[in-house]
Every structure is written in C-alpha cells, then in structure tokens.
N, C-alpha and C. Protein backbone atom coordinates (compact mmCIF):
# COMPACT_ATOMS: atom_id res chain seq x y z
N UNK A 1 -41.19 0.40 -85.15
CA UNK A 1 -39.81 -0.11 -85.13
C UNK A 1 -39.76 -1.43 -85.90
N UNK A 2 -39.23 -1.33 -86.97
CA UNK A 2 -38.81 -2.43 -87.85
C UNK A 2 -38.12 -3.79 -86.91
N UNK A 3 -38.49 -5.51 -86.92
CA UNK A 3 -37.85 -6.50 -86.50
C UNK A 3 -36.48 -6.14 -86.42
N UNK A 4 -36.14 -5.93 -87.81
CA UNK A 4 -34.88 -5.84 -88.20
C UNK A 4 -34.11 -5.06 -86.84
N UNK A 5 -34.28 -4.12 -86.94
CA UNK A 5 -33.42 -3.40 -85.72
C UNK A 5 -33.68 -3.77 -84.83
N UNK A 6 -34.67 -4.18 -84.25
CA UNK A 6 -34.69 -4.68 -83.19
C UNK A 6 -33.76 -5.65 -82.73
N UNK A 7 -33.46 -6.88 -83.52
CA UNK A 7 -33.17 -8.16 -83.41
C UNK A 7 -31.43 -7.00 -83.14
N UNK A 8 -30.64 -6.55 -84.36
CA UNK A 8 -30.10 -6.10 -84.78
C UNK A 8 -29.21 -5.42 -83.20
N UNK A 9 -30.25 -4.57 -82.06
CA UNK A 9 -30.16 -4.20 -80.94
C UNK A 9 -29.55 -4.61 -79.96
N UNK A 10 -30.75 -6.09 -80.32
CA UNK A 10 -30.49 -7.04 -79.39
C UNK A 10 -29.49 -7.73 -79.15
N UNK A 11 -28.42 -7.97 -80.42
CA UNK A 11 -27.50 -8.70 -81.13
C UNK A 11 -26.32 -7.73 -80.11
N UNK A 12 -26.11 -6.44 -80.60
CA UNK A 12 -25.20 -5.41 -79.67
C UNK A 12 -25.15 -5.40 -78.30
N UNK A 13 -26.88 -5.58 -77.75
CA UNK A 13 -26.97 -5.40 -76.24
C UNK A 13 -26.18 -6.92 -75.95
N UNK A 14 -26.62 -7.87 -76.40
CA UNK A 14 -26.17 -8.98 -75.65
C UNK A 14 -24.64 -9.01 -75.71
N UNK A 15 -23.92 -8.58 -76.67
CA UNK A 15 -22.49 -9.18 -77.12
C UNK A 15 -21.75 -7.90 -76.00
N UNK A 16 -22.26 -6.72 -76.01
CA UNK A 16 -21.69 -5.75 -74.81
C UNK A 16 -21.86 -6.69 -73.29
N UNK A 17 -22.98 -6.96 -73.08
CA UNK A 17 -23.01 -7.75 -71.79
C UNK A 17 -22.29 -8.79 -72.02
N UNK A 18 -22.09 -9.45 -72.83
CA UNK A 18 -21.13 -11.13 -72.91
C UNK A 18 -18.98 -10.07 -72.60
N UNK A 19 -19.26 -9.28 -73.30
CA UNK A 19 -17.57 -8.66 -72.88
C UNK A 19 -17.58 -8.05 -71.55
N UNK A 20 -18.32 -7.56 -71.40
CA UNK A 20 -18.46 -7.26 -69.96
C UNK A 20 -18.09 -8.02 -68.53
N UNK A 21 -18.69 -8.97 -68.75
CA UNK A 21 -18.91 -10.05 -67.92
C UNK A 21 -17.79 -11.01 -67.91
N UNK A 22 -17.23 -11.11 -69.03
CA UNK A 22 -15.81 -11.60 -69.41
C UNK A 22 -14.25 -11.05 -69.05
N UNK A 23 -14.52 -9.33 -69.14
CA UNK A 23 -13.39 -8.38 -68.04
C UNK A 23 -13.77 -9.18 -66.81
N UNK A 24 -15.03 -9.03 -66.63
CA UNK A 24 -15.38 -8.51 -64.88
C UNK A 24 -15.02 -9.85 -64.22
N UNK A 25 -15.11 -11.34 -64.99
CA UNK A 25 -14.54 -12.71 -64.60
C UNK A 25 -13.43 -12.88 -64.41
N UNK A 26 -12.53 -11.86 -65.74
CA UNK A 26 -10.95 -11.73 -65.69
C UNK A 26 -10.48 -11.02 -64.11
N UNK A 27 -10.79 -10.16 -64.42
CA UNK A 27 -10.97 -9.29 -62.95
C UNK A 27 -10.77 -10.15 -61.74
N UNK A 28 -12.26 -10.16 -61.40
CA UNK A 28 -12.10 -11.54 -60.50
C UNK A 28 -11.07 -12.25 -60.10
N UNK A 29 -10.83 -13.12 -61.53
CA UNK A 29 -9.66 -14.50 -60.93
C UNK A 29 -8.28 -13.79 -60.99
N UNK A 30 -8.10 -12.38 -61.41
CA UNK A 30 -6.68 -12.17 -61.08
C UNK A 30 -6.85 -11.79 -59.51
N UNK A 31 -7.42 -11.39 -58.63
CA UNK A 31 -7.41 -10.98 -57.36
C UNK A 31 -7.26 -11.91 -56.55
C-alpha cells in the first residue's frame, strides 16, 4: 500500500468523523 493512499484515507476517515461529530453536537444542543 502506497503512503500516498494511505495518508489520502486517512484525510477522508478523519474529515467523515469531524462531520459526524458536528451533526451529533448540533443534535445535542437542539434538545
């Protein structure tokens, strides 16, 4: 497995968890 994709992966996995977490906060403070 080439760096490249890796990093590349990593870049997607994190930015899905950063929106995620950002609904799920929204979420939250509307309740």
């Amino acid at each position: 497995l080439c760096p490249f994709l890796v990093a590349y992966l990593e870049f997607w996995f994190h930015l899905v968890i950063n929106i995620r977490n950002k609904t799920y906060i929204k979420l939250v403070f509307k309740l």
